[in-house]
C-alpha atoms as a PDB file:
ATOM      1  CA  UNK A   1      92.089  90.936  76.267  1.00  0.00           C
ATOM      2  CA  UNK A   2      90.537  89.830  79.541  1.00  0.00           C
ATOM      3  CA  UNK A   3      87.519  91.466  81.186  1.00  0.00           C
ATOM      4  CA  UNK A   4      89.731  92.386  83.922  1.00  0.00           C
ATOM      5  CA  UNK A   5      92.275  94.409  81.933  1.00  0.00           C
ATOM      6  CA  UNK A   6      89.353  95.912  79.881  1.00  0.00           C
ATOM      7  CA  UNK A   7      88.410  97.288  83.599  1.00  0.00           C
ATOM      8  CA  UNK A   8      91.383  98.360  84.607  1.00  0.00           C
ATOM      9  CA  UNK A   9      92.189 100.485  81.312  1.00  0.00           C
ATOM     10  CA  UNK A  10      88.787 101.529  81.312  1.00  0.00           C
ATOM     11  CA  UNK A  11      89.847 102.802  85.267  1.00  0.00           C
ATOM     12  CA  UNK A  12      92.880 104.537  84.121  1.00  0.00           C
ATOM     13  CA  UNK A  13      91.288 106.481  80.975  1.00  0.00           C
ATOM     14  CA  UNK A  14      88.504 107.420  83.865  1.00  0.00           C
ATOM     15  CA  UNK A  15      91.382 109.206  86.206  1.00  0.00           C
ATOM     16  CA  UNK A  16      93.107 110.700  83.369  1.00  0.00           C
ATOM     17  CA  UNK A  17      90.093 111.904  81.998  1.00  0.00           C
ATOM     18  CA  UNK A  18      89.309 113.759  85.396  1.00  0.00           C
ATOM     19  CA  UNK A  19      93.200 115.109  85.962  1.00  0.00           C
ATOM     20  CA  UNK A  20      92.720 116.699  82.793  1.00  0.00           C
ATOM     21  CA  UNK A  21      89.038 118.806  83.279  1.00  0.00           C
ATOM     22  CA  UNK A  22      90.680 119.659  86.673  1.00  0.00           C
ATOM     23  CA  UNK A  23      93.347 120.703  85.010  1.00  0.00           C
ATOM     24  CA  UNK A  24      91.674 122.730  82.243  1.00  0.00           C
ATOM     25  CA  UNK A  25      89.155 123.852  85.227  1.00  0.00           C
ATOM     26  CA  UNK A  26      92.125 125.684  86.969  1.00  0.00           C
ATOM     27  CA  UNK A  27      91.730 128.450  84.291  1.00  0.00           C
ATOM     28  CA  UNK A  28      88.307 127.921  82.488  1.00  0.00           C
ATOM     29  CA  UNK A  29      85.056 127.376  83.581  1.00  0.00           C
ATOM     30  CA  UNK A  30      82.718 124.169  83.203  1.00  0.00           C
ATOM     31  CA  UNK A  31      85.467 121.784  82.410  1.00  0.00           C
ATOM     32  CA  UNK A  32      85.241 118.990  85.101  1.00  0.00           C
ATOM     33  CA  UNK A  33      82.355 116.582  84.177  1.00  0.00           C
ATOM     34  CA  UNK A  34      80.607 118.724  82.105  1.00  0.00           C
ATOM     35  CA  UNK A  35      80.735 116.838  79.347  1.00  0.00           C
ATOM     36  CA  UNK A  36      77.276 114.700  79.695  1.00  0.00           C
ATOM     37  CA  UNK A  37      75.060 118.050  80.852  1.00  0.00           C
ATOM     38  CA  UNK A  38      73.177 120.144  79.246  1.00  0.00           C
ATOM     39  CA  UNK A  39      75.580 123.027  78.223  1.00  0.00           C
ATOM     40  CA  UNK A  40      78.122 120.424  77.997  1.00  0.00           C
ATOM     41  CA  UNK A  41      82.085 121.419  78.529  1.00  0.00           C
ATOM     42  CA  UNK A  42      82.785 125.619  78.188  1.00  0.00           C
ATOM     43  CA  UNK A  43      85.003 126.731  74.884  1.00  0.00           C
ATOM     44  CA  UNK A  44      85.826 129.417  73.512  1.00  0.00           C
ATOM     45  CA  UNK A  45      84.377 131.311  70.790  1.00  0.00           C
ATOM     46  CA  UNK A  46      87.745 133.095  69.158  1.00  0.00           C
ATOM     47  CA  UNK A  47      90.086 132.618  67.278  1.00  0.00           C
ATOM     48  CA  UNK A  48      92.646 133.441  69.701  1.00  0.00           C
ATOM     49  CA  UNK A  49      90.992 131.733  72.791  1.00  0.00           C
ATOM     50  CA  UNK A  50      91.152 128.587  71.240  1.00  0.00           C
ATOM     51  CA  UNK A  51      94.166 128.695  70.517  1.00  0.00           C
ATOM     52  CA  UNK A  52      94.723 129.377  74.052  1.00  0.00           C
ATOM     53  CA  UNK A  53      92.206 127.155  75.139  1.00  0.00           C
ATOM     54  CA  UNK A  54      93.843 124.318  73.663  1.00  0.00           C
ATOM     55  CA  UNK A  55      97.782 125.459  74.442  1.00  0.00           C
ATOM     56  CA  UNK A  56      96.689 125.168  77.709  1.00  0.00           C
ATOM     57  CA  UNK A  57      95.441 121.754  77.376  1.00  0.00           C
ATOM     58  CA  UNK A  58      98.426 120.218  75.806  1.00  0.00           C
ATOM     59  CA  UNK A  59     100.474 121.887  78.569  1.00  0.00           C
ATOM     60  CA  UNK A  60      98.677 119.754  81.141  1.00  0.00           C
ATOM     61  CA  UNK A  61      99.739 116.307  79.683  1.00  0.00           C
ATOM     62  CA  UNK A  62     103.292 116.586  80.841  1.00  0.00           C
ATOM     63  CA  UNK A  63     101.548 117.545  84.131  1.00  0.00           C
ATOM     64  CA  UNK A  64      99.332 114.958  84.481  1.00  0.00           C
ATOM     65  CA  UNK A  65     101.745 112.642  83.858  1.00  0.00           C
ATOM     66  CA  UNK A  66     104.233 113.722  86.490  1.00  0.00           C
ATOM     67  CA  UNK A  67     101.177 113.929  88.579  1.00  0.00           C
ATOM     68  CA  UNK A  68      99.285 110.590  88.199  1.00  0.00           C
ATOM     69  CA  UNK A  69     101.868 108.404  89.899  1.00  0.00           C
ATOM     70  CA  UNK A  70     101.430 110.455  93.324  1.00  0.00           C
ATOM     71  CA  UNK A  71      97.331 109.485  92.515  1.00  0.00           C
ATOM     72  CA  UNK A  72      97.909 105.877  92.167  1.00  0.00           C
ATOM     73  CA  UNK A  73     100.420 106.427  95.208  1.00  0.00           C
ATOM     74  CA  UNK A  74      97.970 108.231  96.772  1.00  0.00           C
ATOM     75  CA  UNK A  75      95.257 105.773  96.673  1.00  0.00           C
ATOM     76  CA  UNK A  76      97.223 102.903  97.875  1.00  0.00           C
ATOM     77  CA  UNK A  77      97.856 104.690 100.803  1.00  0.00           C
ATOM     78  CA  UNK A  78      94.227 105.179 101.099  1.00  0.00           C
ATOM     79  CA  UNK A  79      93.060 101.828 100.970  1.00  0.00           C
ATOM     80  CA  UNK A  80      95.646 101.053 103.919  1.00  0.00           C
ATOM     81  CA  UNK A  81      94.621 103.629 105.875  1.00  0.00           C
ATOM     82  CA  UNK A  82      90.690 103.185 105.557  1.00  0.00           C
ATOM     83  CA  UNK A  83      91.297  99.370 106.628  1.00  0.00           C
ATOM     84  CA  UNK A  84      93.040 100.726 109.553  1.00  0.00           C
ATOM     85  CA  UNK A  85      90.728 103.811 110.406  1.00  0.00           C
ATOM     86  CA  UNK A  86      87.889 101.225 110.257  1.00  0.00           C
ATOM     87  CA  UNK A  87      88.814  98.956 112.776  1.00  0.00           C
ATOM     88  CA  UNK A  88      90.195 102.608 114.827  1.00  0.00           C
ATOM     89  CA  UNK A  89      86.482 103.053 114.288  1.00  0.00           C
ATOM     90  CA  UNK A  90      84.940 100.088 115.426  1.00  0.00           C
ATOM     91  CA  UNK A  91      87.174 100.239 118.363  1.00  0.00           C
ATOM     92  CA  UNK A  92      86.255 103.425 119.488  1.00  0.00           C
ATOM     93  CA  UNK A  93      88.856 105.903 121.050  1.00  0.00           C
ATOM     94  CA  UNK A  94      89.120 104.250 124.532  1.00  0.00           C
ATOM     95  CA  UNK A  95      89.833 100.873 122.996  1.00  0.00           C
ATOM     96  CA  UNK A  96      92.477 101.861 120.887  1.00  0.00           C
ATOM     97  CA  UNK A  97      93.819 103.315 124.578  1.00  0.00           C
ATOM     98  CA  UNK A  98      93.312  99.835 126.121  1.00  0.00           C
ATOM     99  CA  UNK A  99      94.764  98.058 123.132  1.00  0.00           C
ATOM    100  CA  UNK A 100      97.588  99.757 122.837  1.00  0.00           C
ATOM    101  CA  UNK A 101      98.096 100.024 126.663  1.00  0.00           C
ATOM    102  CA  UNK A 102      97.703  96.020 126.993  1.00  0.00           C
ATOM    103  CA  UNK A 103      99.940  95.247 123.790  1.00  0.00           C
ATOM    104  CA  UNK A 104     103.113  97.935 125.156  1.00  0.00           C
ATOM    105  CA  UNK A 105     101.976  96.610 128.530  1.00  0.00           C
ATOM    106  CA  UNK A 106     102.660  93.265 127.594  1.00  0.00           C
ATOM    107  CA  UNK A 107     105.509  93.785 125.737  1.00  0.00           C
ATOM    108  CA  UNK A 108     106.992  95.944 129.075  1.00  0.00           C
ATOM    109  CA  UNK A 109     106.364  92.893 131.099  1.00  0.00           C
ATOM    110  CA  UNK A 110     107.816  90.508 129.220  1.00  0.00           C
ATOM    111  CA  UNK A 111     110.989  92.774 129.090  1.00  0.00           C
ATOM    112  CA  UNK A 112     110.966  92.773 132.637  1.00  0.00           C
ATOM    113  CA  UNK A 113     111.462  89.059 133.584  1.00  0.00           C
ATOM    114  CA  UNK A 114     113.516  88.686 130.467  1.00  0.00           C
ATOM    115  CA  UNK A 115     116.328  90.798 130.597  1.00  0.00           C
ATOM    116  CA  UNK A 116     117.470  89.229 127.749  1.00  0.00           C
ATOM    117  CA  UNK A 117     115.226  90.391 125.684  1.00  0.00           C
ATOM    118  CA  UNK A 118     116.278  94.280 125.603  1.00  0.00           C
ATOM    119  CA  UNK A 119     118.701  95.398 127.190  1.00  0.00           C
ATOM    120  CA  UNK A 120     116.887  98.468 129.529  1.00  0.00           C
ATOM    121  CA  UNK A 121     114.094  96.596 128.378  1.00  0.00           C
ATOM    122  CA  UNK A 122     111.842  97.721 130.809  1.00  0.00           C
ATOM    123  CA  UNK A 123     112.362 101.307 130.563  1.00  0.00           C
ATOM    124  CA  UNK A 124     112.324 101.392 127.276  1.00  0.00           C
ATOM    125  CA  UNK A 125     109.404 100.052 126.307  1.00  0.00           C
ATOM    126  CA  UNK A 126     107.363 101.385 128.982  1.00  0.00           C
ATOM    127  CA  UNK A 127     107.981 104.754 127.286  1.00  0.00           C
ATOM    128  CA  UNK A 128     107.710 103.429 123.980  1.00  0.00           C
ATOM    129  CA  UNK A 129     104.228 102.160 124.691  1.00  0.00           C
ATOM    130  CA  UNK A 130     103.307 105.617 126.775  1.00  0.00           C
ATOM    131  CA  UNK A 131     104.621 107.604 123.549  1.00  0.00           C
ATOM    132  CA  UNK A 132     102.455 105.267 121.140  1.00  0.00           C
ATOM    133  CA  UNK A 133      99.447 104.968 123.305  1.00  0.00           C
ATOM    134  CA  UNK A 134      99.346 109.095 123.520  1.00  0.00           C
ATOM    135  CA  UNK A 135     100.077 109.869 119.784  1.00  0.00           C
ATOM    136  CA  UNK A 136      97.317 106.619 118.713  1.00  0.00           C
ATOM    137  CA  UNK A 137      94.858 108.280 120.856  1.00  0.00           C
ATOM    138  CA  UNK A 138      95.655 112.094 119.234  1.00  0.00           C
ATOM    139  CA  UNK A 139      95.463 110.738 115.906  1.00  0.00           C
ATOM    140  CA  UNK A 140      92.328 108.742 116.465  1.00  0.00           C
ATOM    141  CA  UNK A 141      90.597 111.683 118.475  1.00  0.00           C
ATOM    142  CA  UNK A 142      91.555 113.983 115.542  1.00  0.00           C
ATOM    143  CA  UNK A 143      89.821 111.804 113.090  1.00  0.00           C
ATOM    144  CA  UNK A 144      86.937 111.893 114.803  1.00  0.00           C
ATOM    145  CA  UNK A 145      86.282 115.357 114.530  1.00  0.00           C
ATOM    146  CA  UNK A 146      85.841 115.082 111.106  1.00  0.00           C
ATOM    147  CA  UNK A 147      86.728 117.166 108.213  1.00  0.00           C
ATOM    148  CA  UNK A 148      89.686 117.183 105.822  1.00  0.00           C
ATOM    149  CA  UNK A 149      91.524 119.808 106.924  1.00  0.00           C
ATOM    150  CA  UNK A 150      91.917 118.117 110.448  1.00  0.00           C
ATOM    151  CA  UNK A 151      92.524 115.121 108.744  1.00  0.00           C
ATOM    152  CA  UNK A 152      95.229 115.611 107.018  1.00  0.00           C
ATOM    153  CA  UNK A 153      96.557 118.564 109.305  1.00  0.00           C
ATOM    154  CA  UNK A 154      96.401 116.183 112.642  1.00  0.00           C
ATOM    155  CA  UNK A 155      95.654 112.945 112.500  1.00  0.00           C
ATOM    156  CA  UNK A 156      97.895 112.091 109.730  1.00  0.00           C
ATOM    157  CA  UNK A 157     100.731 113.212 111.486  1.00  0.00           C
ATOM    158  CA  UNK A 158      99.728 111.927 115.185  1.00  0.00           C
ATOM    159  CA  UNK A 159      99.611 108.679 113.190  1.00  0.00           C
ATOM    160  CA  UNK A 160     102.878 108.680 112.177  1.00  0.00           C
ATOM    161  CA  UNK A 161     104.285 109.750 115.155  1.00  0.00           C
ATOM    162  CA  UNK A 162     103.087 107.022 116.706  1.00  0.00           C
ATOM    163  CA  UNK A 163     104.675 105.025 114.467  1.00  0.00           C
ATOM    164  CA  UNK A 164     108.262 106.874 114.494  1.00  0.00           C
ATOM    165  CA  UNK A 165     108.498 107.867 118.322  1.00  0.00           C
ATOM    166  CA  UNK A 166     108.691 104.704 120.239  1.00  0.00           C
ATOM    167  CA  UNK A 167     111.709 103.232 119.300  1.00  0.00           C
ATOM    168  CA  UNK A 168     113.276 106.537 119.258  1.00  0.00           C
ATOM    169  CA  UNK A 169     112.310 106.929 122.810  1.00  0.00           C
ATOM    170  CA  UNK A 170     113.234 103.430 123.708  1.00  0.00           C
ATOM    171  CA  UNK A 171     116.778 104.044 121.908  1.00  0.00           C
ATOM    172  CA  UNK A 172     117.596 106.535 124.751  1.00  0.00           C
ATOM    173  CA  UNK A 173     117.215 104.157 127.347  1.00  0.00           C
ATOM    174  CA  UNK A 174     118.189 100.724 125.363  1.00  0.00           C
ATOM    175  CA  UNK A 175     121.939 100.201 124.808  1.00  0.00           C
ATOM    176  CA  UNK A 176     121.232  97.557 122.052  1.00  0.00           C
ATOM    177  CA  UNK A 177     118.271  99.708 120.113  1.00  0.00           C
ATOM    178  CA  UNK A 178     120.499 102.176 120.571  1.00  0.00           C
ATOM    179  CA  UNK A 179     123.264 100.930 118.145  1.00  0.00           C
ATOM    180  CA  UNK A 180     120.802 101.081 115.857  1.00  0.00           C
ATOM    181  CA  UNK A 181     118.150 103.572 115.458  1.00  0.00           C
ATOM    182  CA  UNK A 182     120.409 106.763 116.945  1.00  0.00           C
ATOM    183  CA  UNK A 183     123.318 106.372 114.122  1.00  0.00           C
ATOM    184  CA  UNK A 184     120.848 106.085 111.357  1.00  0.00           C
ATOM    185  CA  UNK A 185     118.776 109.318 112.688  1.00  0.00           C
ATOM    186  CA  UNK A 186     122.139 110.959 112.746  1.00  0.00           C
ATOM    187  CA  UNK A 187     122.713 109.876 109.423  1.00  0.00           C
ATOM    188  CA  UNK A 188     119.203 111.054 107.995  1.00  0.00           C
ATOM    189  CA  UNK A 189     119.487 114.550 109.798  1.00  0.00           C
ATOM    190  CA  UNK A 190     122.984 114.976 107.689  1.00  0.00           C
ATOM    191  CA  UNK A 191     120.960 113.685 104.387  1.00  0.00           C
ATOM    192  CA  UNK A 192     118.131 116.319 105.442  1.00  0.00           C
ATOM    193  CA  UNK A 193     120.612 119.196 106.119  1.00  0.00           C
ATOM    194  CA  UNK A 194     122.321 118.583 102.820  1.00  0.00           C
ATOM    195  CA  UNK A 195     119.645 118.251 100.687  1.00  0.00           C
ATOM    196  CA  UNK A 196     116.451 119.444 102.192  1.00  0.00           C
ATOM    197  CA  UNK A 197     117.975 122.646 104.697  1.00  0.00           C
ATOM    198  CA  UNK A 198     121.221 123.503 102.865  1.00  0.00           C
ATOM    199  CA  UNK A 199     119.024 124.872  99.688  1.00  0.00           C
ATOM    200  CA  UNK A 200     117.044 127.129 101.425  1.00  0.00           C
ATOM    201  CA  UNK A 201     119.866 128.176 103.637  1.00  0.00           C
ATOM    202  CA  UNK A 202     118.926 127.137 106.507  1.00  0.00           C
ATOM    203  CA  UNK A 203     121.340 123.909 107.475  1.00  0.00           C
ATOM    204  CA  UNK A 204     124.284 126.267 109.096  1.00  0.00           C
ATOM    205  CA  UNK A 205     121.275 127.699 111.227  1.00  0.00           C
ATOM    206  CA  UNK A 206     120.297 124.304 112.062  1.00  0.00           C
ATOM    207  CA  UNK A 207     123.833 123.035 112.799  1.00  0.00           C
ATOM    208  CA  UNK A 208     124.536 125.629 114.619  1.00  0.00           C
ATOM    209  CA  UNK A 209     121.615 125.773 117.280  1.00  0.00           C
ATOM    210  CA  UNK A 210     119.961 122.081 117.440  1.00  0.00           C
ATOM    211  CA  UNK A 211     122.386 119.251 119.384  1.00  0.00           C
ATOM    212  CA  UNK A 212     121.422 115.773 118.089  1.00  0.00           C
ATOM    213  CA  UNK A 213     121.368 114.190 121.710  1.00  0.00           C
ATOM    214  CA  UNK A 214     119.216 113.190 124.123  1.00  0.00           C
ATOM    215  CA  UNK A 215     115.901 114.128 123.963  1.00  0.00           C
ATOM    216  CA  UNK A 216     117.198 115.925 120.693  1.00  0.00           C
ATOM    217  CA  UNK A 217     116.417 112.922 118.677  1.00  0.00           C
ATOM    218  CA  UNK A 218     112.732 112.678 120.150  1.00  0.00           C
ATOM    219  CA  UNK A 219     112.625 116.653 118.937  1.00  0.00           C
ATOM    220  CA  UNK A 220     113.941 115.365 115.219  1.00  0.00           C
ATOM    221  CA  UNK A 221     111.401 112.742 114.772  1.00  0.00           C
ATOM    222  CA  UNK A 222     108.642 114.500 116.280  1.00  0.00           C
ATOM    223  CA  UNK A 223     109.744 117.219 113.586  1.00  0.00           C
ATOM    224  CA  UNK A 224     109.692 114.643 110.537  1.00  0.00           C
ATOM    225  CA  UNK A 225     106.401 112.998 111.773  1.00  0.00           C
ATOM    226  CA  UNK A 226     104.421 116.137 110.778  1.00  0.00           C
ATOM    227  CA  UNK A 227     105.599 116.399 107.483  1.00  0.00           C
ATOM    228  CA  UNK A 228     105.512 113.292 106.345  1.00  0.00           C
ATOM    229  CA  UNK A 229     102.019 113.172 107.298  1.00  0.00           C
ATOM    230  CA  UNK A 230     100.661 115.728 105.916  1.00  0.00           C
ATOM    231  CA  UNK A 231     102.364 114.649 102.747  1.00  0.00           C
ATOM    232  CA  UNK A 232     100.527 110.780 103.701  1.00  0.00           C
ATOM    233  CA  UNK A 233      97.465 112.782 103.844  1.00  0.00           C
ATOM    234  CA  UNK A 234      98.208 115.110 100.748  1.00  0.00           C
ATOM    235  CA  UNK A 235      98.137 111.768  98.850  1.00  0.00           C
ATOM    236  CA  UNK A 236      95.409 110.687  99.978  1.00  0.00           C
ATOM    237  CA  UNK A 237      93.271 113.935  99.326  1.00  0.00           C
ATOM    238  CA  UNK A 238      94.378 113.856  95.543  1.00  0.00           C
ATOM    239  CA  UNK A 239      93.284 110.206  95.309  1.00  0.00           C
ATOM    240  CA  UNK A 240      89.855 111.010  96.617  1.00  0.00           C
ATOM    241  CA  UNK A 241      89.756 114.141  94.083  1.00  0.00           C
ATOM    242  CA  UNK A 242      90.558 112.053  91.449  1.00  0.00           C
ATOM    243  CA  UNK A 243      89.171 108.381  92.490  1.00  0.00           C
ATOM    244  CA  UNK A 244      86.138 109.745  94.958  1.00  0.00           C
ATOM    245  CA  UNK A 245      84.790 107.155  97.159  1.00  0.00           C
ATOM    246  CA  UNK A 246      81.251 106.835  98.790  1.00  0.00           C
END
């Protein structure tokens, strides 16, 4: 076996290793890397507690392993999203403003003397880039606070709503994106109200009082953005319990 798939086992036994104390941890004390100290890992001293004790442990396995996909999920995302939040970083939060305002800036221009290009070109991605521009900046001002919490809670979900709203917004004023993206959000906000509202009983309220039109499809996307982020940055924080970084 190659030294590289020794490493990568060895990886894998590490995070499984870890799930598990912070598993057992959830109920019983000194479980999560207590293993090398001096009082070493907590057990019982019954009869019946170990028996408990270790019931509990072989109910985390199935656990873990439902669980240790979203990890390995989770820190893919994370190594996308630090190469991205470093360069944010280096940037600074008035260049990301100026980058993003001369990329959408460009891309408006060139929309305008080719009308080819989009139809409501202009428009459209003048409103694209304004949408973008704001949510980069909220997302990148958010991070810079610091702290989890407003990590995951706000700049996770600026982030993707930077990435969802501007051809969303362009759609309303673009006859040809229009074809597009506006039939498939109509199509996802059936698959949500079947499948994620209808349980809960909520889809007849939602039918019932929210028009998909117009500005309603801004409203849907600016509703899925936060979501979807925080589970993005959910990911991410169960990586970093499991695989912490420097």
């Amino acid at each position: 076996m190659s030294v590289g798939s020794d490493g990568v086992i060895a990886g894998l036994r590490i995070d499984l290793r870890r799930l598990h104390e912070t598993w057992m941890e959830l109920v019983y004390p000194r479980q999560r890397g207590a293993g090398d100290t001096v009082l070493g890992t907590w057990q019982p001293d019954t009869t019946v507690g170990m028996v408990l004790y270790r019931a509990w442990s072989a109910l985390g396995v199935p656990v873990i392993a439902l669980i240790y996909p979203l990890v390995l999920l989770g820190a893919f995302i994370r190594f996308q999203t630090r190469r991205i939040g470093h360069t944010a970083a280096s940037l600074g939060l008035l260049g990301v403003v100026l980058l993003s305002v001369l990329v959408w800036g460009g891309l408006a221009a060139l929309a305008r003397f080719e009308l080819d290009l989009v139809s409501g070109g202009f428009l459209a991605i003048a409103l694209a880039g304004g949408v973008a521009t704001v949510s980069a900046a909220l997302a990148v001002g958010a991070k810079s606070v610091g702290g989890r919490a407003t990590t995951v809670l706000l700049a996770y979900p600026f982030a993707m709503t930077a990435v969802f709203l501007p051809p969303v917004v362009a759609a309303l004023f673009s006859k040809t994106l229009a074809a597009v993206v506006l039939p498939n959000s109509t199509a996802l906000a059936r698959w949500l109200l079947a499948n994620a509202l209808a349980p809960i009983g909520l889809a007849e309220t939602f039918s019932r009082t929210f028009e998909l039109e117009g500005v309603g499809y801004v409203v849907m996307w600016l509703a899925i953005s936060f979501p979807v982020g925080w589970a993005l940055g959910s990911l991410v924080t169960l990586a970093d319990l499991v695989r912490p970084t420097e």
